[in-house]
Protein backbone atom coordinates (compact mmCIF):
# COMPACT_ATOMS: atom_id res chain seq x y z
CA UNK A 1 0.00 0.00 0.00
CA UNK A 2 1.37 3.36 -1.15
CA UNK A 3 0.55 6.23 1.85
CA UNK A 4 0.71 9.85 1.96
CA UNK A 5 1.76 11.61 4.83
CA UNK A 6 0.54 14.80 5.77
CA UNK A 7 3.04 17.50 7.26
CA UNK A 8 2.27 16.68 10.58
CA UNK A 9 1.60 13.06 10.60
CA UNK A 10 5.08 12.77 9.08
CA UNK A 11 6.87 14.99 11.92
CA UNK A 12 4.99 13.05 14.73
CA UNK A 13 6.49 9.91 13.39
CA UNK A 14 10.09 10.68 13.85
CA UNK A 15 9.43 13.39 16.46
CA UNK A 16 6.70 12.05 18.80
CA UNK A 17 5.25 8.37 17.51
CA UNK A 18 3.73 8.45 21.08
CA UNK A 19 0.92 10.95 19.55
CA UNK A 20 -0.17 8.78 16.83
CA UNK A 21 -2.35 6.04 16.90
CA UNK A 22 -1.16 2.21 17.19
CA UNK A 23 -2.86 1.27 13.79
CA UNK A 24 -1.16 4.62 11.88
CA UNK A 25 2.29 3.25 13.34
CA UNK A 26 2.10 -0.10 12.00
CA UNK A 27 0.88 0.85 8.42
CA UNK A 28 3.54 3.71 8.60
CA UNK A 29 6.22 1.34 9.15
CA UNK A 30 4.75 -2.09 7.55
CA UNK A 31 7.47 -3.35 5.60
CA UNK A 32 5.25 -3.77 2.12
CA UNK A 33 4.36 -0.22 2.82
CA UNK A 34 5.24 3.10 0.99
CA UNK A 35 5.71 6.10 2.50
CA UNK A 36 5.23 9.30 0.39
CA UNK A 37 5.88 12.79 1.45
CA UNK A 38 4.31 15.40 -0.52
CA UNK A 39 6.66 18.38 -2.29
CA UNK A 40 4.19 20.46 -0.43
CA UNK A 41 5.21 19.84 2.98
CA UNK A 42 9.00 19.80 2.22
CA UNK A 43 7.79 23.24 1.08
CA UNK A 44 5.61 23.72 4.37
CA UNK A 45 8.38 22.76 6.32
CA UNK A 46 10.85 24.71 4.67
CA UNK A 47 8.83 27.80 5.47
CA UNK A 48 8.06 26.83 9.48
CA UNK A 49 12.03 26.51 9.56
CA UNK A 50 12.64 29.93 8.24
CA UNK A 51 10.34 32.01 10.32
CA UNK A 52 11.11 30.34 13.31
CA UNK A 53 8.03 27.89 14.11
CA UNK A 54 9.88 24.35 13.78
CA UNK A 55 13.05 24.20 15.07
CA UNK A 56 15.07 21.25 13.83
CA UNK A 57 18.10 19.29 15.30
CA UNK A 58 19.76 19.97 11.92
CA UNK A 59 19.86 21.54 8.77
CA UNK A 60 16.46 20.78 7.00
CA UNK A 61 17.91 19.17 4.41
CA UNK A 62 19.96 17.16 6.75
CA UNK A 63 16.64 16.38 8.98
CA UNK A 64 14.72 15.30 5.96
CA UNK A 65 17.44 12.99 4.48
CA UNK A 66 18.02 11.19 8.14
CA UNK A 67 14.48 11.04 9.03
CA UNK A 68 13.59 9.15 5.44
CA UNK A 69 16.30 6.36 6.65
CA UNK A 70 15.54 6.59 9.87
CA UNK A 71 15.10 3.31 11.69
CA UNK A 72 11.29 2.58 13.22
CA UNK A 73 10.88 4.24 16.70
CA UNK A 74 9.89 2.39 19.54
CA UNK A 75 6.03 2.06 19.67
C-alpha cells in the first residue's frame, strides 16, 4: 500500500510516535508499505524553519534525508 503523509503526521512519526495512533504506526512502518511525502510539505516545512516555528536538530535538508532512513521508533 502506497501512503501519503501529511506534514504533521510525518513529523509526529520521527518526532513524537507516542501521539499517533497504534494502527497509523504499524501501516507507517509495515514493511510492504510506501511512505510518500508530498513536495508540499518539504515546502511547508521549509517555510516553518525559516520564520522560526519548527526548530530542527539539523539543517532541514539534513533532517529530511536522516528522518527518510531513519530506523522505526519504539512504539
Amino acid at each position: 500500500m502506497t501512503l501519503l503523509l501529511d506534514t504533521q503526521c510525518w513529523l509526529w512519526t520521527f518526532s513524537s510516535p507516542e501521539r499517533l495512533n497504534p494502527a497509523a504506526l504499524n501501516a507507517i512502518f509495515h514493511e510492504s508499505n510506501e511512505i510518500l511525502l508530498s513536495v508540499a510539505s518539504i515546502w511547508e516545512l521549509g517555510i516553518r524553519v525559516a520564520i522560526g516555528k519548527l526548530s530542527l536538530p539539523e539543517p532541514i535538508d539534513a533532517y529530511l534525508a536522516n528522518a527518510s532512513r531513519a530506523s522505526v521508533p519504539n512504539h
